[in-house]
Protein backbone atom coordinates (compact mmCIF):
# COMPACT_ATOMS: atom_id res chain seq x y z
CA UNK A 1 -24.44 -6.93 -21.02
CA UNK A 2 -25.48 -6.08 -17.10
CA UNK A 3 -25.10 -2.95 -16.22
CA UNK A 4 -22.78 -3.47 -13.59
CA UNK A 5 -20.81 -6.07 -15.74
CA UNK A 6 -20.34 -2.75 -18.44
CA UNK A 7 -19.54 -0.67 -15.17
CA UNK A 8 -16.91 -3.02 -14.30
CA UNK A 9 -15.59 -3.41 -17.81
CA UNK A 10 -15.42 -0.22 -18.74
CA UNK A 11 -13.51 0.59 -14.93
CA UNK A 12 -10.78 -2.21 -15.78
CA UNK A 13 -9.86 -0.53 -19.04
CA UNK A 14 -9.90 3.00 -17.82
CA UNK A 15 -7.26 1.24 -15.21
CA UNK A 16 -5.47 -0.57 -18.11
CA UNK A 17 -5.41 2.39 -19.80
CA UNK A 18 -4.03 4.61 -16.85
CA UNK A 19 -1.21 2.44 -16.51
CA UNK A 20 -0.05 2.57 -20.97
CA UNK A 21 0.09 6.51 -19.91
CA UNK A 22 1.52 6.67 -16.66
CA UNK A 23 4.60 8.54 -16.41
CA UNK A 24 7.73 6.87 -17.25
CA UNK A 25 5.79 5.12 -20.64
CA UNK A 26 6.40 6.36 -24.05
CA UNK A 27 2.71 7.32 -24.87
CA UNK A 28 3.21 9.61 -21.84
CA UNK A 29 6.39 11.06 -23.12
CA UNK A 30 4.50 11.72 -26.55
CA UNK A 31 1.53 13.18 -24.52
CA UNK A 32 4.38 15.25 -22.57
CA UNK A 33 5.69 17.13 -26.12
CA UNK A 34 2.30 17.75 -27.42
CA UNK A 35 1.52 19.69 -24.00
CA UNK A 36 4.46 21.30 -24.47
CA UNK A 37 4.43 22.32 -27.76
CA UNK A 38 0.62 23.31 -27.29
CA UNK A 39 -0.90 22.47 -30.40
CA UNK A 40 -3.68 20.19 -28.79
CA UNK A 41 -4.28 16.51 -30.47
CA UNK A 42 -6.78 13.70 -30.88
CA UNK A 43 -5.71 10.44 -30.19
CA UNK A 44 -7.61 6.93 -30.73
CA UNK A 45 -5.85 4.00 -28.93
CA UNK A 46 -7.29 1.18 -30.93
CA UNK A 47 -7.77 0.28 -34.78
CA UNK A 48 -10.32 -2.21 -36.19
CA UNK A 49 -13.35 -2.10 -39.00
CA UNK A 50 -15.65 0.19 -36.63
CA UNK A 51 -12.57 2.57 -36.38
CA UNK A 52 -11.23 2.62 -39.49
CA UNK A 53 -15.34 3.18 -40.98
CA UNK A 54 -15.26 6.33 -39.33
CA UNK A 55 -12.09 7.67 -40.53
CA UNK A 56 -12.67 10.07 -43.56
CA UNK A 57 -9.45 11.53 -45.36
CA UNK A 58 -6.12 11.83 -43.76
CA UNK A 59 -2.78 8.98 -44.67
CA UNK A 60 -2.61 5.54 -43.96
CA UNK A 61 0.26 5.01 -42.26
CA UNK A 62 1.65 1.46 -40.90
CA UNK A 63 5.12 3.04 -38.85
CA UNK A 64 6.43 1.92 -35.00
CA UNK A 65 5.02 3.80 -32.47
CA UNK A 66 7.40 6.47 -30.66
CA UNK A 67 7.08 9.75 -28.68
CA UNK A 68 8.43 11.80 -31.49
CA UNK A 69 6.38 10.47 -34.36
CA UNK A 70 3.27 11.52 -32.00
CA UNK A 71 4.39 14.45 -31.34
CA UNK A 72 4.97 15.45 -35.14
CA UNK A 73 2.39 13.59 -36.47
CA UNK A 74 -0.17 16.05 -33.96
CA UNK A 75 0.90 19.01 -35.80
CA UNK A 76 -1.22 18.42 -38.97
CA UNK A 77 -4.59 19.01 -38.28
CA UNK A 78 -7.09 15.79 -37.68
CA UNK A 79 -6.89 12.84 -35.42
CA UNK A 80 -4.12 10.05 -34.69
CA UNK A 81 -5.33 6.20 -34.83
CA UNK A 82 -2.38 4.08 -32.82
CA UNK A 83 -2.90 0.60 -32.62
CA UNK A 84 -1.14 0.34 -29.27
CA UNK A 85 -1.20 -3.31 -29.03
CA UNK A 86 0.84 -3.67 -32.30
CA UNK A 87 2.94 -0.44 -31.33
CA UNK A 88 2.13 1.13 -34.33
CA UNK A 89 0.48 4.44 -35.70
CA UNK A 90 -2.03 3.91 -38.52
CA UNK A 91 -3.74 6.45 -39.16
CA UNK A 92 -2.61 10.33 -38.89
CA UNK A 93 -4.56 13.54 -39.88
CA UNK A 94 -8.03 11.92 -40.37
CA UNK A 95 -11.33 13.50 -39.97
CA UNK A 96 -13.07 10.87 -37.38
CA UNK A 97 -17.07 10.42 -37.80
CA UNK A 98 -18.35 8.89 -35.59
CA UNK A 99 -22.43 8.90 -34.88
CA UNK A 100 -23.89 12.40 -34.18
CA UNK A 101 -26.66 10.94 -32.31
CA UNK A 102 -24.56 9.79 -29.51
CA UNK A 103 -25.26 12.03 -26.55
CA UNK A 104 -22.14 14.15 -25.29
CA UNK A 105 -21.52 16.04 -22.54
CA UNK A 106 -18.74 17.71 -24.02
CA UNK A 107 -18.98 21.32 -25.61
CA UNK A 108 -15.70 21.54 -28.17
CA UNK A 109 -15.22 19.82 -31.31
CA UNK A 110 -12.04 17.95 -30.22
CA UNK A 111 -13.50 16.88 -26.92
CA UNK A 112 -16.98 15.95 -28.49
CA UNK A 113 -15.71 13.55 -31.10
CA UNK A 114 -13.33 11.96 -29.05
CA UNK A 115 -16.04 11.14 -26.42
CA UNK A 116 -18.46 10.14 -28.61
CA UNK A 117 -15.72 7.88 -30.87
CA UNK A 118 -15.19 6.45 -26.93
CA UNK A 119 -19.01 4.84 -26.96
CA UNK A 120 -18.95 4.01 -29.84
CA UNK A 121 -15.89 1.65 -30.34
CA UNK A 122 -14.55 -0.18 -27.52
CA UNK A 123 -10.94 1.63 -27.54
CA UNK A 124 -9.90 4.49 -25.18
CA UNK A 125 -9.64 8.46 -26.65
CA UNK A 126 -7.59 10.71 -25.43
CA UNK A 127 -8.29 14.19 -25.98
CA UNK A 128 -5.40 16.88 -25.58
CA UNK A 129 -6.90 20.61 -24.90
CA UNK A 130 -4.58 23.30 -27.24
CA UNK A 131 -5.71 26.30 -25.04
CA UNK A 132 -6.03 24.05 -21.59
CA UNK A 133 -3.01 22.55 -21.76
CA UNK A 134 -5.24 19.42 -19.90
CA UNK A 135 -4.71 15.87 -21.31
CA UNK A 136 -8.76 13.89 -20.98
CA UNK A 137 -9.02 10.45 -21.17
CA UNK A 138 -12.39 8.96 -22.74
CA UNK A 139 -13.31 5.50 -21.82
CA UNK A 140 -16.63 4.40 -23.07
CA UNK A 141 -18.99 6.79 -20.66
CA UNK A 142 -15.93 7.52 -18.45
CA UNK A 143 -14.76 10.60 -18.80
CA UNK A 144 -10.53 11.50 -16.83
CA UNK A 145 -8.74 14.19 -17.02
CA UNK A 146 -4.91 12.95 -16.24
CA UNK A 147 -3.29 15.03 -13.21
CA UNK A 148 -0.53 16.59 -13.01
CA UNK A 149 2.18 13.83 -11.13
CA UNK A 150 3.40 15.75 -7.80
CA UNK A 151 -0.76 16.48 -7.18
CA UNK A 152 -1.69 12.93 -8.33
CA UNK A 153 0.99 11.88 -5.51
CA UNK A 154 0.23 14.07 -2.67
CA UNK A 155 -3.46 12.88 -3.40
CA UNK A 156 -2.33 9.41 -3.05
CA UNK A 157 -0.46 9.67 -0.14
CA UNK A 158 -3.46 11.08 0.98
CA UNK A 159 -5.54 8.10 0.08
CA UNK A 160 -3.07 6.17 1.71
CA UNK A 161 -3.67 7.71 4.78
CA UNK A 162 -7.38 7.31 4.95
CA UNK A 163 -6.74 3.27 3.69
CA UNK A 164 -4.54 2.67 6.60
CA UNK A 165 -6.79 4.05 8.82
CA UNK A 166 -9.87 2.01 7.58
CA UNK A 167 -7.38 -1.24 7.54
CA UNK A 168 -6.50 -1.00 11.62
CA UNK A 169 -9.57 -0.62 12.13
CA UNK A 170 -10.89 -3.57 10.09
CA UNK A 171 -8.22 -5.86 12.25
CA UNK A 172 -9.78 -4.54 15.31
CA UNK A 173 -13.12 -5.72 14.35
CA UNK A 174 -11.63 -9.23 13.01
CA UNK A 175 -9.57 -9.57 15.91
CA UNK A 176 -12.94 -9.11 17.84
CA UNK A 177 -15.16 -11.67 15.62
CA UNK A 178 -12.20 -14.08 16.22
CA UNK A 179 -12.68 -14.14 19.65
CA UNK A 180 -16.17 -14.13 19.56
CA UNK A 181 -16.16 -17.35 17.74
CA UNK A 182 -13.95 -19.35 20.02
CA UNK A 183 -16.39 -18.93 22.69
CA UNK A 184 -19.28 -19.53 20.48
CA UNK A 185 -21.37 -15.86 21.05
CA UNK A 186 -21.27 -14.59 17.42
CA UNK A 187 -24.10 -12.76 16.50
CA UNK A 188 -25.52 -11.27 13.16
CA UNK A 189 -24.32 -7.88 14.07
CA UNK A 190 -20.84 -8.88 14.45
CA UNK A 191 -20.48 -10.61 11.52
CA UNK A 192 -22.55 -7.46 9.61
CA UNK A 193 -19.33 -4.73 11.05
CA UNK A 194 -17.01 -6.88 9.48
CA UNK A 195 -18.23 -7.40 6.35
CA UNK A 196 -19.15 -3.52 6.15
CA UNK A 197 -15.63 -2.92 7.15
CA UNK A 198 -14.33 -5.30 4.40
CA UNK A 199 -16.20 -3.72 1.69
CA UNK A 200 -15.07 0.23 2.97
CA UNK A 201 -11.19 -0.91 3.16
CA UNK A 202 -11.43 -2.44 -0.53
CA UNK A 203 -13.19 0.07 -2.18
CA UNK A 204 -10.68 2.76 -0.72
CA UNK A 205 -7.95 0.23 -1.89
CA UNK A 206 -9.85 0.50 -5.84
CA UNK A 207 -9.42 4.04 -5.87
CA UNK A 208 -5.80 4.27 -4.68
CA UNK A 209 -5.17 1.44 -6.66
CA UNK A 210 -6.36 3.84 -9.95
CA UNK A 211 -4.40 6.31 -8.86
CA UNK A 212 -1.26 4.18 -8.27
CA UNK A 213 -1.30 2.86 -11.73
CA UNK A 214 -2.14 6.58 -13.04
CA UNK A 215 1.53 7.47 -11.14
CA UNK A 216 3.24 4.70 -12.71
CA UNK A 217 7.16 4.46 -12.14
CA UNK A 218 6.44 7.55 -9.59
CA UNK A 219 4.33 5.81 -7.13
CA UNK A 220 6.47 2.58 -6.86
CA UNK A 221 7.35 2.81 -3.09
CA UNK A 222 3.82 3.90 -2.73
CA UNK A 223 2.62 0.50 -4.57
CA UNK A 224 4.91 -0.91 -1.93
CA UNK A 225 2.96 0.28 0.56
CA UNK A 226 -0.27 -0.28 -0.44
CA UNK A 227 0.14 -4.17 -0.91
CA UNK A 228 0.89 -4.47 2.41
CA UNK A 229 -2.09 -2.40 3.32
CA UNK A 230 -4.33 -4.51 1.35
CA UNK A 231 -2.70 -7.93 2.18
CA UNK A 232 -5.64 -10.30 2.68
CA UNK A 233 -8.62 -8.37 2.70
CA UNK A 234 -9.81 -9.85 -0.41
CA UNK A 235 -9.38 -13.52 0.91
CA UNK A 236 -10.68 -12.33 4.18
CA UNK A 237 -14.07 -10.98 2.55
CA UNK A 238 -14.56 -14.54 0.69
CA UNK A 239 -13.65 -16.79 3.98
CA UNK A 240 -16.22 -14.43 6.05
CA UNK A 241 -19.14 -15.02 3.51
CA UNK A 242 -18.29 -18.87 3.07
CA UNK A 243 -18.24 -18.90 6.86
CA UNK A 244 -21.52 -17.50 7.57
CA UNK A 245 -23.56 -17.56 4.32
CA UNK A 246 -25.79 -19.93 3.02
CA UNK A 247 -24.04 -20.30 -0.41
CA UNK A 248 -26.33 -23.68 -1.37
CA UNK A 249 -29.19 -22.28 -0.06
CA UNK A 250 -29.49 -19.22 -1.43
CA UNK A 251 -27.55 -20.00 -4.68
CA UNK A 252 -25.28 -17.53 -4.86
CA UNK A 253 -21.23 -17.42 -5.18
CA UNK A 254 -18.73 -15.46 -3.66
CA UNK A 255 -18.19 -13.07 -6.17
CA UNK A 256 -22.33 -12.78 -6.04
CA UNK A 257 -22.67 -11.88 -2.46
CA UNK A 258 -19.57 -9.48 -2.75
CA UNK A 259 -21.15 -7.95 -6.08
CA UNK A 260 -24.13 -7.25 -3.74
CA UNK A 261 -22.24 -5.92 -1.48
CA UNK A 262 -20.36 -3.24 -3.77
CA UNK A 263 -24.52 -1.70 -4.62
CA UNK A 264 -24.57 -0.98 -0.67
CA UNK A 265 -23.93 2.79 -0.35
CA UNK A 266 -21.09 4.01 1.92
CA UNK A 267 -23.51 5.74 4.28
CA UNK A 268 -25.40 2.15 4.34
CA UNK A 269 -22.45 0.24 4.94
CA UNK A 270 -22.01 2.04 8.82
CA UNK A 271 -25.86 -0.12 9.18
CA UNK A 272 -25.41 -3.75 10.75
CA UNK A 273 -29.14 -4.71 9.63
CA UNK A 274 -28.26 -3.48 5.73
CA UNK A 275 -25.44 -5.15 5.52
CA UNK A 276 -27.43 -7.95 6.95
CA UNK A 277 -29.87 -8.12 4.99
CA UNK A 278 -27.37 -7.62 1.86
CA UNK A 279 -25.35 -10.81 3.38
CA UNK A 280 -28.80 -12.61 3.75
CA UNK A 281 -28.10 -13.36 7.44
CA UNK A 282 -31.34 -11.58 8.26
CA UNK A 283 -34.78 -10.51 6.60
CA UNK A 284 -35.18 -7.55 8.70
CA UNK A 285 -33.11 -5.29 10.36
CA UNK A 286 -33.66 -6.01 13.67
CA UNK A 287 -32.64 -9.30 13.57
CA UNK A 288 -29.02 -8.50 14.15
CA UNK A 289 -28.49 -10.02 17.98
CA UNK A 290 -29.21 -13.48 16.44
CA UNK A 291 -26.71 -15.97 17.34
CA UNK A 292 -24.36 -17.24 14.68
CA UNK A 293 -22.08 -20.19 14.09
CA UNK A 294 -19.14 -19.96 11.71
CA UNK A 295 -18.60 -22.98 9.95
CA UNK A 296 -14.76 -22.85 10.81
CA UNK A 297 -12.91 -21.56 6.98
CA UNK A 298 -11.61 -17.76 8.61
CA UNK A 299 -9.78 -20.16 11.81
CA UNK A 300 -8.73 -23.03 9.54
CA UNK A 301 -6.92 -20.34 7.37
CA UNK A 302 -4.73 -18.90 10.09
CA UNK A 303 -3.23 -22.56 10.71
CA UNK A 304 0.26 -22.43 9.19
CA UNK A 305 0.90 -24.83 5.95
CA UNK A 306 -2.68 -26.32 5.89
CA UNK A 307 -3.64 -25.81 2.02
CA UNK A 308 -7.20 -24.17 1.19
CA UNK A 309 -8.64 -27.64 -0.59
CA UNK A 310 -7.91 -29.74 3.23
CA UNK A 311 -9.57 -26.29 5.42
CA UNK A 312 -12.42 -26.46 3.14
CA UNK A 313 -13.07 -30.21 3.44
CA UNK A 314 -12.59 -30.30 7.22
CA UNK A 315 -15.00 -27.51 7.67
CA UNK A 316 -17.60 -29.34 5.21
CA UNK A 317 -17.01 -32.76 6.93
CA UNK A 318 -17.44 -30.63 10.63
CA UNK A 319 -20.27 -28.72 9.49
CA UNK A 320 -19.23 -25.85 12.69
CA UNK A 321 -16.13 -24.00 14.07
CA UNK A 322 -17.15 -26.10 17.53
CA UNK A 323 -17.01 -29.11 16.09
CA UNK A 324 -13.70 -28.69 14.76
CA UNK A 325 -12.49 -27.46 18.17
CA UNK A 326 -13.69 -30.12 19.67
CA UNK A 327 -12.69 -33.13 17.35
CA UNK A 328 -10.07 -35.43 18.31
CA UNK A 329 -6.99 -36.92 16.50
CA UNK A 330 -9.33 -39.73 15.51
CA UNK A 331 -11.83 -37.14 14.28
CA UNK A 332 -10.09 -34.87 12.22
CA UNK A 333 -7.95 -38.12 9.90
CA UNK A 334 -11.71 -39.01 9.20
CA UNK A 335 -11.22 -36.28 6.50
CA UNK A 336 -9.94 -37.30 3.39
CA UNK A 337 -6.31 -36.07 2.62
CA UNK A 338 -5.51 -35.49 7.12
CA UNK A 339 -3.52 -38.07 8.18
CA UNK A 340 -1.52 -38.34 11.73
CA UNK A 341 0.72 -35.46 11.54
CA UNK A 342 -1.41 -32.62 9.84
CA UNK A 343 -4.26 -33.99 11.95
CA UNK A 344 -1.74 -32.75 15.09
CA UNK A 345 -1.01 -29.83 13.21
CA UNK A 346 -4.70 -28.55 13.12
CA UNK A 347 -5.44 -29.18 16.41
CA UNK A 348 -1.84 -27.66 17.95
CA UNK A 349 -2.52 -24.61 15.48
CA UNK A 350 -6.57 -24.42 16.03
CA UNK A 351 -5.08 -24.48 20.19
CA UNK A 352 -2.21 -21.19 19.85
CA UNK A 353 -5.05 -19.07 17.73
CA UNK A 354 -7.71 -20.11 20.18
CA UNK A 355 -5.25 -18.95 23.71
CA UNK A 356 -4.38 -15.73 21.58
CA UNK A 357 -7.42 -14.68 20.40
CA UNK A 358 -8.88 -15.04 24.07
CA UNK A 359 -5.79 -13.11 24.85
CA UNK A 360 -6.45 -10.30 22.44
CA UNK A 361 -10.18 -10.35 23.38
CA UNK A 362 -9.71 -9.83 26.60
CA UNK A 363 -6.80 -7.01 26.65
C-alpha cells in the first residue's frame, strides 16, 4: 500500500474510532469509570487470529459489551480484547505480546504495548494512564490523546471560527472567477487562488470535522454549523479541475489532481505558480497571466434543476463556457437528453447568473 493511501486509511479509522468514544457512547461511559476509579487499563478494540496469537494467559470470555463490565473487568491486572463490532468482550486480564522489534515512541509498559499492538494489527488501542488520569488512543502510527469535552469544544468553536473565515473568503474569490469567465479574461492565476483557496477551506473543514466527531452528542449544533460552512466546497473543487484541467490529456482523475493537491504545503498553497504547476495549468511559475477558457461545468451547475449527467454532456458537446453562452435554442437540443423546454431553461438560467455575476463583479 501507498503511503498516502496508509495515511488516509489509517486517518479514516482514527475518525471512526473518535466517533465509537465520543461522549454520549457507552465505550465512553466505560472509559469515564475507569478514569474515575483510577486504576488505568488496556484496551484492544478488535479480535481476530493476529490478536488473539498475541494474547498469553488471562480468561476467555464471550459476554455483551457494557460500561460496567469494562469498568470491572479493568481492575484485574492485564489487557481487555472487545470485539466492538460484535459488542462483545473476549478477552479480559491477558498479557498481550506483541513484536518487540516494533519501534515505539512510548516510554511505559502500558503505553508501549498498546502502541506497538496498534502497528501491528489493524484495530485501534486505547491506553488509559493510572497516574495521568489521560485516556490515548493508538491507531496504527497515530498516536491521540482524547480531550477533555468543554476544551475539545471551545477548541472547536475555535476552528469554526478560522473555517468561516477561510469559507467567505473562498466565495469572494469564486464570485470573482465567475465573473471573470462571463467576459472571457480568465487567467492561470485566477483559477490557481481558487483552487488554493479550495484546498485551505477543506483541510480546515478535516480537522474540525475530527474534532466534531471526537465531541459526539456535545457538538451537535456545532455539526449544524459546520455543514453549512462546508456546503459545496467539495463539488466546487471537482467542477473547477474538470473545468480547467486536462483530465484526458494528462490522465489523471479528480480525486488524482485533488490528491496532488493535499502534498502542497499550506505556506505553498498562498503561491499561484505552485498551485499551478500542481493543477498542471502551467510548467513554470511564471506562466500564471496566461489566458484560460473554462469549459462551462462550474456555470452549468448553478442552473436550477439541470441534472449533472445533461451539464456534463452540454459542456463536452460545446467544448467552452463561450460557446455555451452563445448557442441558440437550436444549438443547445443538439445535445442528447435537451429538448425545447430545458433547452430554454439553460439559456434563461446561463442569462440571470451571467447579469449577476457582472453585477457582483462590478460592485
Amino acid at each position: 500500500m501507498a503511503q498516502d493511501e496508509f495515511d488516509q486509511t489509517s486517518g479514516n479509522l482514527l475518525l471512526t474510532t473518535l466517533s465509537a468514544v465520543a461522549p454520549g457512547t457507552e465505550l465512553r461511559d466505560g472509559l469515564e469509570r475507569i478514569l474515575r476509579g483510577r486504576t488505568g487499563a488496556l484496551i484492544v478494540l478488535g479480535f481476530d487470529p493476529s490478536v488473539e496469537a498475541m494474547c498469553s494467559g488471562g480468561f476467555v470470555l464471550d459476554v455483551p459489551f457494557s460500561a460496567t463490565r469494562l469498568r470491572e473487568l479493568s481492575k484485574m491486572d492485564g489487557a481487555l480484547v472487545v470485539d466492538y463490532q460484535a459488542g462483545r468482550i473476549v478477552r479480559a486480564a491477558v498479557q498481550l505480546l506483541p513484536d518487540p522489534s516494533i519501534t515505539t515512541t512510548e516510554s511505559g509498559t502500558r503505553h508501549r504495548t498498546a502502541e506497538r499492538v496498534a502497528k501491528q494489527t489493524s484495530f485501534p488501542v486505547l491506553a488509559v494512564s493510572q497516574s495521568e488520569n489521560i485516556v490515548t488512543l493508538y491507531v496504527s502510527s497515530i498516536s491521540h490523546p482524547l480531550e477533555d469535552p468543554e476544551k475539545l469544544a471551545s477548541r472547536t468553536k475555535q476552528a469554526l471560527t478560522t473555517l468561516e473565515r477561510y469559507r467567505d473568503r473562498l466565495d469572494e474569490v469564486s464570485a470573482t472567477l465567475s465573473g471573470l469567465e462571463i467576459e472571457d479574461v480568465v487567467t492561470v492565476r485566477d483559477v490557481a487562488t481558487v483552487a488554493g483557496r479550495q484546498e485551505m477551506v477543506w483541510r480546515i473543514a478535516e480537522e474540525v470535522a475530527g474534532l466534531l466527531a471526537e465531541l459526539g452528542v456535545n457538538g451537535r449544533l456545532l455539526r449544524l454549523q459546520f455543514e453549512e460552512l462546508i456546503a459545496g466546497v467539495d463539488t466546487g473543487r471537482s467542477l473547477l479541475i474538470s473545468d480547467y484541467v486536462d483530465l484526458g490529456g494528462s490522465g489523471r482523475s479528480v480525486g488524482e489532481v485533488t490528491a496532488d493537491l493535499s502534498k502542497v504545503s499550506p505556506t505553498n498553497l498562498m503561491e499561484a505558480g505552485t498551485v499551478a504547476q500542481v493543477l498542471g495549468l502551467a510548467e513554470t511559475a511564471n506562466q500564471v497571466d496566461a489566458p484560460l477558457s473554462p469549459k462551462g461545468h462550474r456555470m452549468l451547475s448553478r442552473v436550477p434543476r439541470l441534472p449533472p449527467a445533461i451539464a456534463d454532456r452540454i459542456a463536452s458537446h460545446f467544448g467552452s463556457l463561450q460557446n455555451i453562452l452563445a448557442a441558440t435554442l437550436a444549438d443547445l437540443m443538439g445535445v442528447e437528453g435537451v429538448g425545447e423546454l430545458r433547452a430554454r431553461a439553460v439559456r434563461e438560467g446561463l442569462s440571470r447568473i451571467a447579469e449577476s455575476s457582472v453585477i457582483d463583479r462590478l460592485s
